[in-house]
Protein backbone atom coordinates (compact mmCIF):
# COMPACT_ATOMS: atom_id res chain seq x y z
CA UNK A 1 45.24 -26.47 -17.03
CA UNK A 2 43.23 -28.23 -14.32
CA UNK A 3 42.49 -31.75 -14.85
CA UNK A 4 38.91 -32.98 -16.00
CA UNK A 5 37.52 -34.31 -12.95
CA UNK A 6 38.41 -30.95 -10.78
CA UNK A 7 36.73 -28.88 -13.39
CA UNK A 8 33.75 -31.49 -13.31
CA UNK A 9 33.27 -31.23 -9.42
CA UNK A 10 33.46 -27.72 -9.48
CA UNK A 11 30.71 -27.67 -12.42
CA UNK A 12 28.37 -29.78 -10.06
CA UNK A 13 29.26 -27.75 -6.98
CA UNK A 14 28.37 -24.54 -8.75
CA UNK A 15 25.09 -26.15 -10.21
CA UNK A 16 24.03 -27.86 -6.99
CA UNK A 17 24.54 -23.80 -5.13
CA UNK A 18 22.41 -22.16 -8.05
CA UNK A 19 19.56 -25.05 -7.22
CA UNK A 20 20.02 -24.74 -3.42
CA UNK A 21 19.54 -20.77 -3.98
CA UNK A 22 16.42 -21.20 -6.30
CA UNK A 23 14.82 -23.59 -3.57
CA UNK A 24 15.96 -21.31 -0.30
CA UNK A 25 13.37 -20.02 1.62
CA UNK A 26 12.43 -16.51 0.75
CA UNK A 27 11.70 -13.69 3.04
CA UNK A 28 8.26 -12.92 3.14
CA UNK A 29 7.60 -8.52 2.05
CA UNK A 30 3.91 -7.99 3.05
CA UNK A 31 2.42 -5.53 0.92
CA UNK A 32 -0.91 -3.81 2.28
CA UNK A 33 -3.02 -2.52 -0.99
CA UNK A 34 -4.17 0.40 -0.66
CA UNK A 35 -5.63 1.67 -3.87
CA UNK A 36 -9.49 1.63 -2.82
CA UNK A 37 -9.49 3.66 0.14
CA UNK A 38 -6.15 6.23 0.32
CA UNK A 39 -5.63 5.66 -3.48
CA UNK A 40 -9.82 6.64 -4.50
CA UNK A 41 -9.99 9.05 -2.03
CA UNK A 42 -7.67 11.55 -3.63
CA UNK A 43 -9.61 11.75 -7.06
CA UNK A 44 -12.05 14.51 -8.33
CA UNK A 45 -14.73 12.47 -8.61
CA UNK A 46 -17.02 10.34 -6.49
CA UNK A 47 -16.64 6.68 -6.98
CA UNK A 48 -19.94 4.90 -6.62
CA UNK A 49 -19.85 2.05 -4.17
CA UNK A 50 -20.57 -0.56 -6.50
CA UNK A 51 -16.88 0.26 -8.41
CA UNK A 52 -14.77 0.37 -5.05
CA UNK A 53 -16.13 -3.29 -4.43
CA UNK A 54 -15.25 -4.46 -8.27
CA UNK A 55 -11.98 -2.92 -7.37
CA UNK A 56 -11.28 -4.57 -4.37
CA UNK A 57 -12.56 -7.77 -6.25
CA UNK A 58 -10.17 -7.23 -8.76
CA UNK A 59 -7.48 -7.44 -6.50
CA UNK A 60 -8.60 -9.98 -4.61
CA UNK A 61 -8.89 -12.21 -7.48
CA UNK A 62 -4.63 -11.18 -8.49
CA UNK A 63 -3.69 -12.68 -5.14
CA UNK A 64 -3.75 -9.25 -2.71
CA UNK A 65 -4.78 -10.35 0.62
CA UNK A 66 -4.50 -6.83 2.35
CA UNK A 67 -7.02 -4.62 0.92
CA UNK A 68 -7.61 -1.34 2.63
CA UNK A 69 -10.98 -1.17 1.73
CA UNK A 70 -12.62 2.04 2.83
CA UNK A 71 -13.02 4.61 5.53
CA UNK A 72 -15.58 5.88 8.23
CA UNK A 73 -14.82 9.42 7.73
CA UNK A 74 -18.08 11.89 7.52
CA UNK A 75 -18.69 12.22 3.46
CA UNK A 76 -18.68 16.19 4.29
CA UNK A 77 -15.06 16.23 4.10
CA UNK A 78 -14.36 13.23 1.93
CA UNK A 79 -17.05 12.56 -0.11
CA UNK A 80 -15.05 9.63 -2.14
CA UNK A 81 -14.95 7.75 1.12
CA UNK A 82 -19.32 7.73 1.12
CA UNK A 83 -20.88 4.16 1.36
CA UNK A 84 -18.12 2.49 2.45
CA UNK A 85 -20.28 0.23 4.27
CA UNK A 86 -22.31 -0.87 1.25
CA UNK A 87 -18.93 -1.30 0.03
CA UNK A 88 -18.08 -4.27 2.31
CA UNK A 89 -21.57 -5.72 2.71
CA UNK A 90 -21.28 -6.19 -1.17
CA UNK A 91 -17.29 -7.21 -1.72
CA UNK A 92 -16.11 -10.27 -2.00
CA UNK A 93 -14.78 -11.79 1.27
CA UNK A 94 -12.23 -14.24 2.03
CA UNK A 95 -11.87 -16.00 5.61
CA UNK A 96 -7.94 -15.12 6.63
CA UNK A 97 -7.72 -11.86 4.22
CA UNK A 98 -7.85 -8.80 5.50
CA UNK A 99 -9.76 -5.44 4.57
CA UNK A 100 -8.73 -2.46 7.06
CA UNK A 101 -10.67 0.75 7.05
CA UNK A 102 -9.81 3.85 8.11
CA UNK A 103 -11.68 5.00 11.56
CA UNK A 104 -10.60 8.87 12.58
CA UNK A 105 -12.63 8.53 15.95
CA UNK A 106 -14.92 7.22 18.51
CA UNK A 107 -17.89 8.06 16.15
CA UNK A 108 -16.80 6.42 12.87
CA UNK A 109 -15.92 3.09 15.38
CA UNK A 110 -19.38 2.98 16.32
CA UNK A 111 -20.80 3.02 13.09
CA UNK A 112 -18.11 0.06 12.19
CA UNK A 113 -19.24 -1.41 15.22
CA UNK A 114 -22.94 -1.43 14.58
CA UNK A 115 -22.50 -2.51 10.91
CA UNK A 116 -20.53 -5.55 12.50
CA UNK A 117 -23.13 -6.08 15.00
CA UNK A 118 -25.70 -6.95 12.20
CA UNK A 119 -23.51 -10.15 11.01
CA UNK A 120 -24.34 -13.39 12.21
CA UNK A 121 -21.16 -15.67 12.99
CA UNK A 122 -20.73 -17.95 11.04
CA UNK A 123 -20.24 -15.13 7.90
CA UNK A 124 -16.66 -13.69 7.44
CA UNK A 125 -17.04 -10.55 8.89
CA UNK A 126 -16.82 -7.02 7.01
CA UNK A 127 -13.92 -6.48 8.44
CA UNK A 128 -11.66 -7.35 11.13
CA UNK A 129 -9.41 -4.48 11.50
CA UNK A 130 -9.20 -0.50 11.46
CA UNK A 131 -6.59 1.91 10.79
CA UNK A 132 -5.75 5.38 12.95
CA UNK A 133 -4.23 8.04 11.84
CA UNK A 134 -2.01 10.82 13.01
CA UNK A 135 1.06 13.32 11.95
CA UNK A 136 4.37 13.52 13.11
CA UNK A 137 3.54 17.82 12.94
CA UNK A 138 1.26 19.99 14.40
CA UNK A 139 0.52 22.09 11.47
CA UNK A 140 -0.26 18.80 9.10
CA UNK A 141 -2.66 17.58 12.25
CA UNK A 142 -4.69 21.17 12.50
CA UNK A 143 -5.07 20.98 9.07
CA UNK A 144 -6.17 17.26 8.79
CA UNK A 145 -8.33 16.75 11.86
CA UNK A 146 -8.30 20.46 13.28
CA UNK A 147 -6.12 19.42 16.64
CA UNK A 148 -2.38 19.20 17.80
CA UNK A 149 -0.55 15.45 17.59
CA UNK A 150 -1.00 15.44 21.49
CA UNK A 151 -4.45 15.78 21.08
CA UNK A 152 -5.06 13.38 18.37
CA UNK A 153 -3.18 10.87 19.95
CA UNK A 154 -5.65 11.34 23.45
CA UNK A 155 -8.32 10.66 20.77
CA UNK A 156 -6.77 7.69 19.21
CA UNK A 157 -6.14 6.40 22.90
CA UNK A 158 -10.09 5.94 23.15
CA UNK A 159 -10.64 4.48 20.04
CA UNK A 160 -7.85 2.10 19.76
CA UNK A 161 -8.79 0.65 22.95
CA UNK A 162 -12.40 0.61 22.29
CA UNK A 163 -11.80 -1.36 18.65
CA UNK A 164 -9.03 -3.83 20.57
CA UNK A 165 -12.05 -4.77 23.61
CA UNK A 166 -13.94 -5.81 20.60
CA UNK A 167 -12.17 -7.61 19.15
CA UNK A 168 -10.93 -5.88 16.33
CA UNK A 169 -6.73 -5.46 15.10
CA UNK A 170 -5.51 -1.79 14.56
CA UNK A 171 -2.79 -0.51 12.79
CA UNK A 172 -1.59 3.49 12.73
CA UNK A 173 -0.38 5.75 10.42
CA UNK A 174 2.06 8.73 10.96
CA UNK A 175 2.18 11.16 8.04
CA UNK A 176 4.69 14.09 7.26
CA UNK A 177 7.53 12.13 8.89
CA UNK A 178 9.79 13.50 6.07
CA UNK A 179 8.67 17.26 5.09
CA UNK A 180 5.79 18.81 5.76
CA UNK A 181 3.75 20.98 3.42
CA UNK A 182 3.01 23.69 6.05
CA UNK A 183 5.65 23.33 8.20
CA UNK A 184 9.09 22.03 6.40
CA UNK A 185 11.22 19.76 7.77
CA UNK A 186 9.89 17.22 9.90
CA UNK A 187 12.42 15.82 13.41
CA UNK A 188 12.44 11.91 12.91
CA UNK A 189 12.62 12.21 17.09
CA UNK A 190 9.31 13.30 16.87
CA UNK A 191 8.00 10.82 14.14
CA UNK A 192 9.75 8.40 16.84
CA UNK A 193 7.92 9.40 19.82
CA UNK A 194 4.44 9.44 18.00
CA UNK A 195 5.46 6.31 16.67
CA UNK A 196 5.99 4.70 20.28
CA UNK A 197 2.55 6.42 21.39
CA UNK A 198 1.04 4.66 18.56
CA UNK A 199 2.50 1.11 19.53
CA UNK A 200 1.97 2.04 23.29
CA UNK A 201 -1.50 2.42 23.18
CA UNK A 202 -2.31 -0.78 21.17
CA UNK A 203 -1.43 -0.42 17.56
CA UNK A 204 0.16 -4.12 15.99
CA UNK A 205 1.98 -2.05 13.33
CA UNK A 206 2.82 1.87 12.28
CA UNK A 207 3.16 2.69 8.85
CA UNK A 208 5.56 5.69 8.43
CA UNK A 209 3.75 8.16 5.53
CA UNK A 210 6.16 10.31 3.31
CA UNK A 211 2.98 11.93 2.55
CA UNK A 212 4.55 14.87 0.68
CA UNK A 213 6.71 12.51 -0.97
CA UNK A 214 9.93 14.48 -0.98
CA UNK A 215 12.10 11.33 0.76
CA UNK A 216 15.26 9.91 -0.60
CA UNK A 217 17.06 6.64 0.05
CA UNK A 218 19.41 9.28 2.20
CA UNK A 219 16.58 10.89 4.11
CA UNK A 220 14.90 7.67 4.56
CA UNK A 221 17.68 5.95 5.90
CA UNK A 222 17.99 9.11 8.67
CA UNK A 223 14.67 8.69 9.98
CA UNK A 224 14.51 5.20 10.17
CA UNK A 225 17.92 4.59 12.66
CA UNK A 226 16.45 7.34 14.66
CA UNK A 227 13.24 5.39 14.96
CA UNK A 228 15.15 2.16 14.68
CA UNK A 229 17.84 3.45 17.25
CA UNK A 230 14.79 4.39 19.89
CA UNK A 231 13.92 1.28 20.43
CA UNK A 232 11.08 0.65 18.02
CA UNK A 233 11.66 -3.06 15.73
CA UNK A 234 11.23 -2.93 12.34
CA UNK A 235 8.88 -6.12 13.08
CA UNK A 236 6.21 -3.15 14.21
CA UNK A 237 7.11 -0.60 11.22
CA UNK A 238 5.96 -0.70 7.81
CA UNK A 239 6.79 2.43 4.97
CA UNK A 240 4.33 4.47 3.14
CA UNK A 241 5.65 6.31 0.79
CA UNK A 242 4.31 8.21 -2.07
CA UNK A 243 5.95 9.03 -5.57
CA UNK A 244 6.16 12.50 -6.32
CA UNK A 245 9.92 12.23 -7.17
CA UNK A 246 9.96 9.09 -8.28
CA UNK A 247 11.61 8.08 -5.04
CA UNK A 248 9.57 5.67 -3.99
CA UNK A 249 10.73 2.11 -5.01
CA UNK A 250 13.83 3.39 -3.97
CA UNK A 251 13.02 4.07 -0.61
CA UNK A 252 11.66 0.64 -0.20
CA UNK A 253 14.73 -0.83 -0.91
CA UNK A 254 16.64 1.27 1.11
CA UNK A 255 13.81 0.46 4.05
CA UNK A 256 14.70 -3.33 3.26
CA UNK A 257 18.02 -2.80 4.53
CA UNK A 258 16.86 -1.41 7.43
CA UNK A 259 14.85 -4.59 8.61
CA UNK A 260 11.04 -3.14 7.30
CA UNK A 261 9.17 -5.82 5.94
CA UNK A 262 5.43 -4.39 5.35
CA UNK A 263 4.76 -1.57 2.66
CA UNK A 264 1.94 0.47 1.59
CA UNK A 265 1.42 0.75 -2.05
CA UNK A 266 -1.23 1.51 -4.68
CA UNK A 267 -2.45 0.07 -8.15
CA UNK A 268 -1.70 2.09 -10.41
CA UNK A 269 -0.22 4.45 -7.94
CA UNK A 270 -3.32 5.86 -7.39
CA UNK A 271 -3.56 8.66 -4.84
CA UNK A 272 -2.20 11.59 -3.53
CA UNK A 273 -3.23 13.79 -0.24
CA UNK A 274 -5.93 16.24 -0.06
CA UNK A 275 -4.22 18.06 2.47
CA UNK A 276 -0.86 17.65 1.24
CA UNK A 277 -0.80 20.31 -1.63
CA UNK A 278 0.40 18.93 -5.36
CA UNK A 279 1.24 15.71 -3.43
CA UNK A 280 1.13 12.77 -6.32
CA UNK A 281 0.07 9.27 -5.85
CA UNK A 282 1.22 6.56 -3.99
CA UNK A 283 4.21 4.38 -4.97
CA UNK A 284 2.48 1.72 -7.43
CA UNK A 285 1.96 -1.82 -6.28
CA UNK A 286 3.07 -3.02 -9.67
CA UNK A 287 6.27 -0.97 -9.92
CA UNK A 288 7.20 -2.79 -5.86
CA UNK A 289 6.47 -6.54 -7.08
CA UNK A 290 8.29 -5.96 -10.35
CA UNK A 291 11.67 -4.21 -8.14
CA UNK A 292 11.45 -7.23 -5.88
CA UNK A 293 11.60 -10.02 -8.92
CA UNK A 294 14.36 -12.97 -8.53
CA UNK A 295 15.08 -11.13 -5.11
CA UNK A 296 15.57 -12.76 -1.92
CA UNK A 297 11.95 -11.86 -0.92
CA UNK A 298 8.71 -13.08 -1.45
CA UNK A 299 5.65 -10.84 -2.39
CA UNK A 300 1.63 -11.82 -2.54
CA UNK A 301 0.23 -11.58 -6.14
CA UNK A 302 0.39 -11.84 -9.63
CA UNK A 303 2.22 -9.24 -11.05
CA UNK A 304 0.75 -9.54 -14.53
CA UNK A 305 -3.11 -9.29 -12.98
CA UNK A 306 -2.59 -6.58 -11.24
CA UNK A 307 -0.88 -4.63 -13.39
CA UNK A 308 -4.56 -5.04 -15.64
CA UNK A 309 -6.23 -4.11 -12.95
CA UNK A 310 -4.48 -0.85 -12.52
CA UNK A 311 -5.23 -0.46 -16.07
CA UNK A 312 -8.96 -0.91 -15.88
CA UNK A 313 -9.25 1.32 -12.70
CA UNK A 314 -7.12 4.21 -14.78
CA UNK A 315 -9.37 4.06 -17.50
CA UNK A 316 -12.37 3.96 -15.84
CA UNK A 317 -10.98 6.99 -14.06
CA UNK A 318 -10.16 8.49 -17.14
CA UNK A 319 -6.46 9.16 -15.27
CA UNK A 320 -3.19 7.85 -16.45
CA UNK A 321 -1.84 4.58 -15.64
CA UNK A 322 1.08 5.86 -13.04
CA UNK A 323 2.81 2.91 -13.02
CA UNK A 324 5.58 2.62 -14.70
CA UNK A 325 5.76 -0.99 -14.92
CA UNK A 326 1.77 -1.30 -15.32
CA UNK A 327 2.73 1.19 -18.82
CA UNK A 328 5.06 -1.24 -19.87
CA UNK A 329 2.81 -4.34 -19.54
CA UNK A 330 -0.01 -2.68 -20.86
CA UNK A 331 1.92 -1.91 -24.08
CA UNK A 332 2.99 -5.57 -24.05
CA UNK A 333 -0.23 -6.82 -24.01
CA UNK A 334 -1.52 -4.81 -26.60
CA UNK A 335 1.33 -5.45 -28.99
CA UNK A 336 0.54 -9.19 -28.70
CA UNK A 337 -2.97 -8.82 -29.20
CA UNK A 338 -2.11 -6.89 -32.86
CA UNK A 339 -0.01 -10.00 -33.60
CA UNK A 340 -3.03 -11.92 -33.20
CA UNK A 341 -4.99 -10.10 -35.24
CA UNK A 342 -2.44 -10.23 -37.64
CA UNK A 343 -2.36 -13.89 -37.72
CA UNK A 344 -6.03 -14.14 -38.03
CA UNK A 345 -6.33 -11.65 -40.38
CA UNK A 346 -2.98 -12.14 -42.45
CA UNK A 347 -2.30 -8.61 -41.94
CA UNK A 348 0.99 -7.28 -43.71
CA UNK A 349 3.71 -6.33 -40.66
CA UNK A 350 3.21 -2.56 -42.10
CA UNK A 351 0.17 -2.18 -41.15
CA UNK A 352 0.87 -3.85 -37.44
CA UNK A 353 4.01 -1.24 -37.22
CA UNK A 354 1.61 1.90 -37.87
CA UNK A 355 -0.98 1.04 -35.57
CA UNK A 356 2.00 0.17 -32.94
């Protein structure tokens, strides 16, 4: 048996690790909301402006502080997206957030850039960056913004350096760079190469869509040392990656591994594609936080407020709560709320167990 004072200096030296762990610097995980613009635009029905701001409030107020927050695409093809800019003259807006929209070309820009123009300086401005979007496939780009990948990336060109004269940040987005719903399997070389174009021509970050939503920890972990093994940092590369299979916390762990530090996610998991046929929503904000608990990384947020807010947003939507964690909580919450009313009331506990 070892004597006492062994045992003793091995119970402080265990101790004094498990404080020095609990006060280590965390890595930061930057998580970029997107709920109100690629989450809203996927559902049936048009969201007036006045609910994408109380959104976007929402999650302001639960500690988010990157919002996408709408998109200058013509209301012809996405009605959802319509009065965007009423949306950010009327949001709340903190100096040092960020609220990216989506700008497809030179003629959304301008109309950012003439809503801008009507600030005076000293307010925080609507915005102070924009998001561009291409596809790793031809067939995915025809069908989303009727050209090939060369020539939405000529297009992107002009508006990326038109946006970055002005001032403004811009980030890019790469869908299908697992499967493709028109054209199958999708050549991480090529996600690679648009990827570079993307960073080449200005872009501060590309976020890698599994739009379809068909990646795996396995297929993940292919593309990304192909991109990875091109040349491109994982300080410039952030995942996207939607839920259809339930894959997607899993593929941002497996991304963590790889060195990615930024991820896309919805509340709620709203979202979806509406050019990616029977494409589900995005991976849900609350389901990412709640993964990365007691981990070596840091996330913005509180889980438990944003979780509510991705159950006010599905009810309002009359759509079910995809988040798995944000179920969980909700049930939580309502269980302790019947145990209130059972102490106020002096309820019996069998008529708390049949309402449960």
């Amino acid at each position: 048996m070892l004597p006492r004072r062994i045992l003793q200096a091995r119970s402080a030296l265990t101790i004094f690790r498990t404080r020095a762990y609990s006060t280590e610097a965390r890595e930061r995980v930057r998580i970029v909301e997107v709920g109100p613009r690629d989450g809203l635009q996927n559902e049936s029905a048009v969201i007036p402006p006045a609910m994408k701001a109380e959104l976007i409030n929402r999650l302001t107020d639960a500690g988010l502080d990157i919002i996408e927050s709408g998109s200058f695409v013509s209301p012809k093809w996405v009605p959802q997206m319509a009065g965007t800019p009423e949306v950010l003259k009327t949001m709340q807006r903190v100096k040092g957030l960020h609220h990216p929209v989506l700008v497809p070309n030179l003629k959304g820009l301008q109309l950012l850039l003439d809503l801008l123009s009507e600030q005076s300086r000293s307010e925080v401005p609507y915005t102070d960056e924009i998001a561009v979007f291409t596809a790793a496939t031809d067939a995915f780009s025809k069908a989303n913004t009727n050209c090939t990948v060369a020539e939405s990336l000529e297009r992107l060109e002009v508006v990326t350096k038109r946006a970055k004269k002005e001032g403004l940040r811009v980030r890019g987005y790469v869908s299908v760079v697992i499967d493709c719903p028109y054209s199958g399997k999708v050549d991480p070389v090529k996600v690679k190469d648009v990827s570079q174009a993307l960073l080449d021509m200005g872009c501060y970050e590309v976020s890698l869509g599994d739009t379809v939503g068909t990646g795996n920890p396995t297929t993940v972990g292919k593309l990304l040392r192909t991109v990875l093994g091109g040349g491109i940092p994982a300080s410039v590369l952030a995942g996207h990656y939607h839920d259809t299979y339930g894959m997607g916390v899993a593929n941002i762990l497996a991304s963590l591994e790889h060195g990615l530090r930024t991820f896309d996610s919805s509340v709620g998991g709203l979202g979806g594609c509406p050019y990616s046929p029977g494409a589900t929503g995005n991976v849900a904000t609350e389901d990412v936080l709640y993964s990365l608990r007691g981990s070596k990384y840091e996330t913005p947020g509180d889980l438990n407020a944003i979780a509510e807010v991705g159950t006010w947003i599905s009810k309002v939507l009359n759509r079910t709560n995809s988040s798995r964690v944000g179920k969980a909580l909700e049930a939580r919450r309502a269980r302790a709320q019947l145990e209130k009313e059972r102490e106020r009331d002096g309820g019996s506990a069998e008529s708390i167990s049949a309402k449960l």
